[in-house]
Protein backbone atom coordinates (compact mmCIF):
# COMPACT_ATOMS: atom_id res chain seq x y z
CA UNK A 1 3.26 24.51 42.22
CA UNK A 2 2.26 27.58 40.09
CA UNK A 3 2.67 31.45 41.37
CA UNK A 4 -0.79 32.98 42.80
CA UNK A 5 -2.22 36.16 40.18
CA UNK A 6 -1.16 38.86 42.76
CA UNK A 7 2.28 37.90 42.61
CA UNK A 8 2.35 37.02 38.72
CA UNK A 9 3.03 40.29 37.60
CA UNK A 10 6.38 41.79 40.44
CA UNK A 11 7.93 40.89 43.68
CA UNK A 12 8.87 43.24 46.01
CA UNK A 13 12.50 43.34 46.10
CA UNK A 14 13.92 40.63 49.29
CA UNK A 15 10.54 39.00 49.97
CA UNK A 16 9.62 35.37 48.51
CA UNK A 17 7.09 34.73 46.19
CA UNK A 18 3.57 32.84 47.76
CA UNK A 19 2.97 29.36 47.16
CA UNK A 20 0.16 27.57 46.01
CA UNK A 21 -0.34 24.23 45.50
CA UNK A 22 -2.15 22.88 42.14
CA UNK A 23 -4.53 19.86 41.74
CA UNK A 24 -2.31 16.68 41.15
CA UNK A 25 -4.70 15.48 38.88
CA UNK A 26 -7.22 16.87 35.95
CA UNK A 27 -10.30 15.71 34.48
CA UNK A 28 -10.76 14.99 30.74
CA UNK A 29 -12.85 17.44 29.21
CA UNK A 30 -13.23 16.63 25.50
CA UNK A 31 -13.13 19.46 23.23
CA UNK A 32 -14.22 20.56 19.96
CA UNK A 33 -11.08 22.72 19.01
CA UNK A 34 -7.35 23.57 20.89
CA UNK A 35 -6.71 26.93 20.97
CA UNK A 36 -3.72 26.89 24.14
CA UNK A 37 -5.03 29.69 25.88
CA UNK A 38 -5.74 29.70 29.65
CA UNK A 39 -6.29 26.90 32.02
CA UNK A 40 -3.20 25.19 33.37
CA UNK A 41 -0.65 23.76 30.67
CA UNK A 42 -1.74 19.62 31.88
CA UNK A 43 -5.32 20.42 31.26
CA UNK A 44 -4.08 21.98 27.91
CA UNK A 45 -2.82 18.51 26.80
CA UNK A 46 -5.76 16.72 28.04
CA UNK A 47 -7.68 18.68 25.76
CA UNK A 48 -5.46 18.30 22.76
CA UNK A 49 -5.19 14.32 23.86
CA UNK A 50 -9.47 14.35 23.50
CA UNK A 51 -9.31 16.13 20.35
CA UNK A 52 -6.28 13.88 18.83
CA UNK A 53 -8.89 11.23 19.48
CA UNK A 54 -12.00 12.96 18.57
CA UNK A 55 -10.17 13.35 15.10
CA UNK A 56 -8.94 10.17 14.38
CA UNK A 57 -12.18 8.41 15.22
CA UNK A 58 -13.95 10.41 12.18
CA UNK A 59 -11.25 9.50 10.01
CA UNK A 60 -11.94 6.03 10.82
CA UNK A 61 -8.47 5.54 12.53
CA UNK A 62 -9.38 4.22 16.50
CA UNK A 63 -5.71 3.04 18.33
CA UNK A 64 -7.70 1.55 20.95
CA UNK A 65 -9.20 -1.53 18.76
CA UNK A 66 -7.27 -4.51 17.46
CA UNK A 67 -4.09 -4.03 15.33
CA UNK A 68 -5.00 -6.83 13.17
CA UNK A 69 -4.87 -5.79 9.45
CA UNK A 70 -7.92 -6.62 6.80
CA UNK A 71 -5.94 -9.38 5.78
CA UNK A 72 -6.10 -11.08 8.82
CA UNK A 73 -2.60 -10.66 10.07
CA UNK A 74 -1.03 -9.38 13.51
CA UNK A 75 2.24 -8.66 11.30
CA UNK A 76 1.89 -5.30 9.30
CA UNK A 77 3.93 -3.13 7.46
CA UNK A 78 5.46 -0.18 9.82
CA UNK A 79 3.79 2.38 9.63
CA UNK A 80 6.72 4.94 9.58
CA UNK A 81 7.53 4.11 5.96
CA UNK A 82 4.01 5.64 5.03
CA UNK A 83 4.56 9.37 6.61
CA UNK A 84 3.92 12.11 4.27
CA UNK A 85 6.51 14.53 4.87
CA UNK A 86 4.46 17.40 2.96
CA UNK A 87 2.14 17.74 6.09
CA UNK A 88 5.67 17.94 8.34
CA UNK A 89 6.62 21.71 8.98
CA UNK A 90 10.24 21.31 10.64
CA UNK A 91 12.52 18.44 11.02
CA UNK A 92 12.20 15.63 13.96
CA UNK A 93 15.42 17.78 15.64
CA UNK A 94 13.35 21.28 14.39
CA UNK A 95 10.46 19.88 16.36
CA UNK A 96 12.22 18.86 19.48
CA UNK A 97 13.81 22.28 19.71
CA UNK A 98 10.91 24.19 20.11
CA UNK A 99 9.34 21.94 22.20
CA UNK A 100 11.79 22.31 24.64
CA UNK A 101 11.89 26.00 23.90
CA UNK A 102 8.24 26.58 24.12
CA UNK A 103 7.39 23.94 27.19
CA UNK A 104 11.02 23.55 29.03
CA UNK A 105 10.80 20.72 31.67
CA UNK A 106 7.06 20.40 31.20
CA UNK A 107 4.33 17.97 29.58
CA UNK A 108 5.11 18.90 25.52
CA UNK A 109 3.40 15.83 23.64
CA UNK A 110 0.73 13.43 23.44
CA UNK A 111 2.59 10.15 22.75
CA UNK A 112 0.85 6.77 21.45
CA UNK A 113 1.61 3.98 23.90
CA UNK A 114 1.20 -0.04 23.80
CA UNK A 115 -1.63 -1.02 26.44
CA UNK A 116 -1.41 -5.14 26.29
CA UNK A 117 -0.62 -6.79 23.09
CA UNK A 118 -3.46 -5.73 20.98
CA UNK A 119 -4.60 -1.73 21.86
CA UNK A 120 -2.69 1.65 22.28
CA UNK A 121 -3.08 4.43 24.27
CA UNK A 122 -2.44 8.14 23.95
CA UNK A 123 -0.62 9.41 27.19
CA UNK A 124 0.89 12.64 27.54
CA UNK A 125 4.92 12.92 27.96
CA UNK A 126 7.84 14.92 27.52
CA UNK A 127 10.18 14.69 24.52
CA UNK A 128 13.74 15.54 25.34
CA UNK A 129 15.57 13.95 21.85
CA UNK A 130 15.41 13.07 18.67
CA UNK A 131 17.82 9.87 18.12
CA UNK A 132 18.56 9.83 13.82
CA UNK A 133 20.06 6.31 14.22
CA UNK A 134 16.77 4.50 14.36
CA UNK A 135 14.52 7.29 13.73
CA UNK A 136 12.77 7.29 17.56
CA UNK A 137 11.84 10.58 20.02
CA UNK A 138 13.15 9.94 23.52
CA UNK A 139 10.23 10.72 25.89
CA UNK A 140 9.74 11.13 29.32
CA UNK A 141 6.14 9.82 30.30
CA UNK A 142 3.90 11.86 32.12
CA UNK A 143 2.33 10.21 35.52
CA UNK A 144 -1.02 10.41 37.25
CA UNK A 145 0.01 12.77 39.20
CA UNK A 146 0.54 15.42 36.27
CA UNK A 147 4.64 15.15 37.13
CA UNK A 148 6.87 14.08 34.29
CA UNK A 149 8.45 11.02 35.29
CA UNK A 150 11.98 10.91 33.97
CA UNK A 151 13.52 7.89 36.15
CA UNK A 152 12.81 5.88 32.50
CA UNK A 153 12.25 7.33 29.16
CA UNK A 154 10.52 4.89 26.02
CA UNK A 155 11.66 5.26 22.45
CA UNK A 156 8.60 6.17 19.54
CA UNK A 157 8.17 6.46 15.96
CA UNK A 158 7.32 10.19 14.90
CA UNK A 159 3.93 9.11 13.53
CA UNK A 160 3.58 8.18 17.61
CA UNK A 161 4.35 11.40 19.16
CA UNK A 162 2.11 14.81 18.68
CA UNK A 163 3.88 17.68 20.12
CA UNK A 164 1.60 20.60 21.80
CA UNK A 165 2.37 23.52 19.73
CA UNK A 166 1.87 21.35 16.39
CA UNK A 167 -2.09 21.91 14.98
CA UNK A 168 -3.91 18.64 15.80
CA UNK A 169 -6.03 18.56 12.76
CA UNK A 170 -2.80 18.93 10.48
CA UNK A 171 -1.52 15.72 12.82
CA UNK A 172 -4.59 13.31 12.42
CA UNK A 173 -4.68 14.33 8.98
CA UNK A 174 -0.94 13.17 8.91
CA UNK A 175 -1.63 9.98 10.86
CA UNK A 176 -4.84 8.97 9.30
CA UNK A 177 -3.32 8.94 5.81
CA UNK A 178 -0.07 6.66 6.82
CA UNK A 179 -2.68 4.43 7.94
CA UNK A 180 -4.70 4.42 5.11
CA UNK A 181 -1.53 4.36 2.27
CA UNK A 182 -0.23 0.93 4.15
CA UNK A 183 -3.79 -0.50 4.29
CA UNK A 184 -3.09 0.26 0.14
CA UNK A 185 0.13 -0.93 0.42
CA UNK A 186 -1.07 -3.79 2.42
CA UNK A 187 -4.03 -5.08 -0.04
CA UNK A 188 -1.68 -4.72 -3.52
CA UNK A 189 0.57 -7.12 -1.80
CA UNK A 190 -2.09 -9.48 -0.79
CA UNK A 191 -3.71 -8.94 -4.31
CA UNK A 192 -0.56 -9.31 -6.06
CA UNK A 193 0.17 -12.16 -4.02
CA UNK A 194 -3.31 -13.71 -5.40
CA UNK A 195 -2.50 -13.23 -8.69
CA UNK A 196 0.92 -14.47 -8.87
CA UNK A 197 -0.29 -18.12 -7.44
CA UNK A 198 -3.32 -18.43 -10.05
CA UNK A 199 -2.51 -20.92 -12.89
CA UNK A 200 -1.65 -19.79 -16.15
CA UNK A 201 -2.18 -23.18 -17.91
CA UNK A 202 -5.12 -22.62 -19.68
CA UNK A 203 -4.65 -18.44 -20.07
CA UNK A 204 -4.57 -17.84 -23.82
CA UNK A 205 -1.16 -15.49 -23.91
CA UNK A 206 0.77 -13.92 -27.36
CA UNK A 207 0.30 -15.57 -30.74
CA UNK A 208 2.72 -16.49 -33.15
CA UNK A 209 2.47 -12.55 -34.92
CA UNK A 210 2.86 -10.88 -31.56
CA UNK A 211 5.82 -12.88 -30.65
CA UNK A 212 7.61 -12.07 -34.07
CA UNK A 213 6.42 -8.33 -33.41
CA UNK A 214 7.99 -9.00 -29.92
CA UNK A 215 11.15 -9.95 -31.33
CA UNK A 216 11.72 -7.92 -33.71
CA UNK A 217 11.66 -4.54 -31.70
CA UNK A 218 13.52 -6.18 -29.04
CA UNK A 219 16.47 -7.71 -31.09
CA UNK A 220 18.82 -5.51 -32.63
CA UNK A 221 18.89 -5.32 -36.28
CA UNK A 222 22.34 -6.44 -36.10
CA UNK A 223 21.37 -9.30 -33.99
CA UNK A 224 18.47 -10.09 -36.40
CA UNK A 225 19.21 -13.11 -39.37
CA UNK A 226 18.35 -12.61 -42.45
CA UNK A 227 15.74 -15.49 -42.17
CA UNK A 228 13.72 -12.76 -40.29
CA UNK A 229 12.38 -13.30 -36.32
CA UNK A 230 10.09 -16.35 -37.35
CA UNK A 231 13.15 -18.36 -37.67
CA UNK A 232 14.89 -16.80 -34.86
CA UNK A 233 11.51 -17.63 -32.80
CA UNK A 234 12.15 -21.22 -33.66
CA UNK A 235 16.23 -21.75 -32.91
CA UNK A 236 15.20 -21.08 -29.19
CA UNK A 237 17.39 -18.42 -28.12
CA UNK A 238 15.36 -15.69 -27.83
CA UNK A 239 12.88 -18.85 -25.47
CA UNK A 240 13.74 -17.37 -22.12
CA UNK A 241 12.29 -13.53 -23.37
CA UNK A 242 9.33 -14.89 -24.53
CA UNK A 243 8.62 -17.27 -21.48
CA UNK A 244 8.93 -14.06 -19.34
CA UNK A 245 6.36 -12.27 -21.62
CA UNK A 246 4.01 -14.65 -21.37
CA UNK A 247 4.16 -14.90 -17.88
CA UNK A 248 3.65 -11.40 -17.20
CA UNK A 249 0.97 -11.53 -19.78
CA UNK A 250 -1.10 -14.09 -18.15
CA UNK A 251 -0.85 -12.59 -14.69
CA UNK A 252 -1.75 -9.53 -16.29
CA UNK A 253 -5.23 -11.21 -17.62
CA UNK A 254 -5.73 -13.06 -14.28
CA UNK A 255 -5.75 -9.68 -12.51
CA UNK A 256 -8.37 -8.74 -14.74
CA UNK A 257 -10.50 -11.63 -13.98
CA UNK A 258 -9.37 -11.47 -10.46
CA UNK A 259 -10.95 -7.48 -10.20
CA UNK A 260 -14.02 -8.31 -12.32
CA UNK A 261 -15.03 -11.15 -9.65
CA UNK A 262 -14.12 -9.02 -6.83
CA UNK A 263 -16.94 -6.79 -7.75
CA UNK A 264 -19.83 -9.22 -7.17
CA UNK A 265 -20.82 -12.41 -4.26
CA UNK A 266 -19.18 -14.36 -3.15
CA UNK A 267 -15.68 -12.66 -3.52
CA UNK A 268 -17.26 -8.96 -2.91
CA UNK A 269 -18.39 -10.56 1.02
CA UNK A 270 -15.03 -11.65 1.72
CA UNK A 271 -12.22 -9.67 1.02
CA UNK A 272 -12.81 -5.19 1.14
CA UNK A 273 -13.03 -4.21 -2.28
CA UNK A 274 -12.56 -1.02 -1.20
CA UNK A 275 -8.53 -1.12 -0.71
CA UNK A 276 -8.05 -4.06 -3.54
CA UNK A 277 -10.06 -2.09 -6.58
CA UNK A 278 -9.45 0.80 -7.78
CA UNK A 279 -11.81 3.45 -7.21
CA UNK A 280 -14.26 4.23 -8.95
CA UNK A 281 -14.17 7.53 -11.17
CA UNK A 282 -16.86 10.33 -10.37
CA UNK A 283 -19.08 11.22 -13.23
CA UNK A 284 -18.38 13.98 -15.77
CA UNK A 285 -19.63 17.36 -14.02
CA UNK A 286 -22.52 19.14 -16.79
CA UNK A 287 -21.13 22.33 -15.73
CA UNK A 288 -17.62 23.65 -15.29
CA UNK A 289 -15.53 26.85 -14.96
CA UNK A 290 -11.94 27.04 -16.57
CA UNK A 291 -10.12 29.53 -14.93
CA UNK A 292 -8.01 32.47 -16.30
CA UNK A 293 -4.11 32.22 -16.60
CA UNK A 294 -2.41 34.65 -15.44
CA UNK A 295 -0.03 36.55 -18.07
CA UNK A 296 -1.95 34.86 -21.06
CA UNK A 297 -2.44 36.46 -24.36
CA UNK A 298 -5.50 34.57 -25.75
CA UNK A 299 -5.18 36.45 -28.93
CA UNK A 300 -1.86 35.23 -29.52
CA UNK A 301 -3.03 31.86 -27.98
CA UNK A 302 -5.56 31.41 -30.78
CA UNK A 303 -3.09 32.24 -33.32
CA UNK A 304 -0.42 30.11 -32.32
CA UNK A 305 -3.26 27.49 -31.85
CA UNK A 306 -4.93 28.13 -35.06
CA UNK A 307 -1.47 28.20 -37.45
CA UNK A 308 -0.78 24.31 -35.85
CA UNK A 309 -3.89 22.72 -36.00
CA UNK A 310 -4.24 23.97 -39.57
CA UNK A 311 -0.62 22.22 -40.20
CA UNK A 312 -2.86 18.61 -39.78
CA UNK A 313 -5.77 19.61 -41.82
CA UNK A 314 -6.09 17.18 -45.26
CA UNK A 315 -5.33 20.18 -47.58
CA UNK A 316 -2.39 21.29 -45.74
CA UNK A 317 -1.01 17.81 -45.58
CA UNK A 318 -1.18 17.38 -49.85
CA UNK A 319 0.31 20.83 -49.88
CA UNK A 320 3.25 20.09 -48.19
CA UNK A 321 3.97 16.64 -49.60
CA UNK A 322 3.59 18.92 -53.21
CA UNK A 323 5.94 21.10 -52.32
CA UNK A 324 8.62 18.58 -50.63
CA UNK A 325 8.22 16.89 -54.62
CA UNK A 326 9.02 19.69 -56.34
CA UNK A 327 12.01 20.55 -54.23
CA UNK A 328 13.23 16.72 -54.62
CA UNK A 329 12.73 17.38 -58.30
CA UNK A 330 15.22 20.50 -58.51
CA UNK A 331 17.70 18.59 -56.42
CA UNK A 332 18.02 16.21 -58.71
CA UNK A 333 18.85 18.94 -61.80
CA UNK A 334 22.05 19.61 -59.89
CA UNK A 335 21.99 23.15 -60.64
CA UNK A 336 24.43 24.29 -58.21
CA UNK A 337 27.01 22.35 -59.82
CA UNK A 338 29.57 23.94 -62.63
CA UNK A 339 30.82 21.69 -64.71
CA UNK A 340 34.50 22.63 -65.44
CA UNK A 341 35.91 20.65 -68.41
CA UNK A 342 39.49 22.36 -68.53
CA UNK A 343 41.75 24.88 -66.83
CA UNK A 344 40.41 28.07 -66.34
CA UNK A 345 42.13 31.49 -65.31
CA UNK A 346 40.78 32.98 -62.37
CA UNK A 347 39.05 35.50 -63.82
CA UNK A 348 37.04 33.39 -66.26
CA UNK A 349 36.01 31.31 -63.47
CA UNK A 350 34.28 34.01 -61.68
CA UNK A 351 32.61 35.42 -64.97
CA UNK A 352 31.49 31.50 -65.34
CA UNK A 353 30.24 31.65 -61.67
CA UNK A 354 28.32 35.26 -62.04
CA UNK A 355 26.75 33.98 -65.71
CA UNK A 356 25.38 30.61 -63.57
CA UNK A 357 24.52 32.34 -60.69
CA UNK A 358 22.38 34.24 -62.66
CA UNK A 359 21.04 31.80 -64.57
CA UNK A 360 20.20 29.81 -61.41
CA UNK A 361 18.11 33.10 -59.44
CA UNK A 362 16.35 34.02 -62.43
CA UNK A 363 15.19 30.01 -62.83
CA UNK A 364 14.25 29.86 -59.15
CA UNK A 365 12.27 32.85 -58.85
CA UNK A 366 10.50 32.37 -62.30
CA UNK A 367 10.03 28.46 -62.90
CA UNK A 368 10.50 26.90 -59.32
CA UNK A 369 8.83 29.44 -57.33
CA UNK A 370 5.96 30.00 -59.16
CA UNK A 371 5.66 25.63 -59.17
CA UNK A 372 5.82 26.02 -55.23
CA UNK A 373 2.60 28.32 -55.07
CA UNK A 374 0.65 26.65 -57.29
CA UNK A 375 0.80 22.98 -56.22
CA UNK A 376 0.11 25.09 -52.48
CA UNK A 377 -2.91 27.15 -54.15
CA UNK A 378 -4.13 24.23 -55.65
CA UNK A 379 -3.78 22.25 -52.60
CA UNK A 380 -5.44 24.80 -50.49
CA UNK A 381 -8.20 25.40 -52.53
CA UNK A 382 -11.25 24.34 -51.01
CA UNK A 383 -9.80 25.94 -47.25
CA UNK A 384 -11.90 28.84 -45.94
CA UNK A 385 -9.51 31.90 -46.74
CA UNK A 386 -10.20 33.53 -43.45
CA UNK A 387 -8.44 30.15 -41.83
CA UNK A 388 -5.46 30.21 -44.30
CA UNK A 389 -4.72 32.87 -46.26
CA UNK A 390 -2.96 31.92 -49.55
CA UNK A 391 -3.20 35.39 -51.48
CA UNK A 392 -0.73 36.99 -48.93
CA UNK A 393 2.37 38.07 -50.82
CA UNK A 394 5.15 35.53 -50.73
CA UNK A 395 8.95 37.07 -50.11
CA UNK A 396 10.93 36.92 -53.13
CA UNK A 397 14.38 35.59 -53.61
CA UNK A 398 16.76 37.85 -52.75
């Protein structure tokens, strides 16, 4: 029963408020969008019912077919352990709350239903609770009569249950791709499956180099005989490793094989391709915009990119191995070392340290740092100077 529009808005003070019955029953209407605005709140879930389905049908997901899976099989995966929680906005118990905030006692959700053994069935319902046990809304279905029956409530899966104020596109979106990542989910198995029972008799798998290779970067050097992995290959103890390579090596070739043949008759007829091969990779666009980042300093960029790059260029390569030799070469003059051959006093130690120390700036900054920019000029030579600049003035030694 629903108020009439004369009294919707105040009641006199002591008088009752008229009566009037509303139709027990409404028709479908299908519709092209749910906006929850006007008409009566049952014919509101109708319509979001018909679009639910309207949606699902164009992403190729139809409830009201045969749950049999390409495989073949009546058992498949559940389909709760494929929900994407990035297109969930609350929590099961967030959703439940303001469905009963929103809605109260009334029709809040379009629920999926089994119809026989093989179809399902969208009905409309009213979910009360969330139980976190096993993961299930309680709901109270809806009869034909457009009254909530709740004499006996059914347990369903959250990918099962659409409540009214949630967006319906954002829902089939939600449902469509669970069904689609265990039809994935569903075909690796069964492909993997495949693979795993092909024989490996006659699969070439590692030679005798890649097994030594094998060994060596899997045994520790400690671990490793002197004789070298070639004779550890041979004592047998390393036999279980390399059995277990080659396994996973010739399943690895057979699900080549197995993909290649997939793409062409008979195989391509029998099985769908579409879930057991990877997809195939769109072509290169001619055209294409790169878009701005924001705080960027693209003069710095190019400098910071320009001063690496040139670090891998030939020139700059022999230049640094030059330099690296002559600083190998004045560590091995030891010329921070005094040699002391008897007992000093304290203050003939320090003139021997000042004499040395001078001895030792005036050789680096006229013999060894001159050697540093030449084998570096020479090295750089033939690089454009406006890429690296090598007549910049070098710090001294301080």
């Amino acid at each position: 029963a629903r108020r009439t529009a004369g009294q919707d808005k105040r009641d006199r003070p002591g008088s009752m408020p008229s009566l009037v019955m509303a139709p027990l029953s409404q028709p479908r209407v299908p519709s092209a969008s749910f906006t929850g605005q006007g008409g009566s709140a049952l014919k509101q879930a109708e319509d979001a019912a018909n679009m639910l389905r309207e949606l699902l049908a164009k992403r190729g997901v139809d409830v009201s077919a045969q749950r049999i899976g390409h495989t073949g099989s009546r058992v498949r995966l559940p389909l709760q352990y494929f929900d994407g929680t990035d297109y969930a906005r609350l929590t099961p118990e967030g959703q439940v709350a303001v469905a009963n905030e929103r809605f109260g006692k009334k029709t809040n959700a379009v629920v999926l239903q089994a119809v026989g053994e093989d179809r399902d069935e969208w009905k409309l319902g009213r979910v009360y609770r969330y139980d976190g046990k096993i993961g299930a809304f309680a709901v109270y279905l809806t009869g034909e009569d457009g009254r909530v029956d709740e004499t006996a409530s059914v347990l369903v899966p959250p990918l099962s249950a659409m409540f009214l104020h949630e967006k319906v596109a954002e829902f089939a979106q939600r449902l469509a791709h669970a069904h689609r990542a265990r039809d994935e989910a569903e075909a690796d198995l069964l492909l993997q499956f495949y693979v795993r029972n092909m024989p490996t008799t006659d699969v070439y798998t590692l030679s005798d180099a890649q097994i030594e290779r094998l060994i060596e970067r899997a045994v520790p050097a400690n671990r490793m005989p002197a004789s070298g992995a070639e004779a550890l290959a041979r004592s047998g103890s390393v036999a279980p490793l390399i059995a277990e390579v080659k396994l996973s090596y010739a399943r690895s070739m057979n699900g080549m094989l197995l993909r290649e043949r997939m793409q062409s008759a008979p195989l391509k007829d029998k099985v769908r391709t579409d879930l057991l091969l990877p997809p195939h990779r769109p072509p290169a666009p001619e055209l294409g915009v790169i878009a701005e980042a924001k705080g960027l300093d693209f003069d710095r960029a190019v400098e910071s990119f320009e001063a690496i790059s040139s670090l891998v260029m030939p020139e700059a390569c022999h230049a640094i191995v030059a330099a690296r030799h002559e600083c190998i070469q004045l560590a091995r003059l030891s010329l921070f070392h005094v040699d002391i051959m008897q007992p000093l006093y304290l203050d003939a130690f320090d003139k021997l340290q000042a004499e040395h120390r001078s001895r030792l700036l005036h050789f680096l900054a006229n013999t060894w740092q001159p050697a540093i920019r030449r084998v570096v000029t020479q090295a750089m030579a033939s690089v454009d100077p406006q890429i690296w600049a090598t007549d910049q003035p070098q710090p001294s030694i301080q």
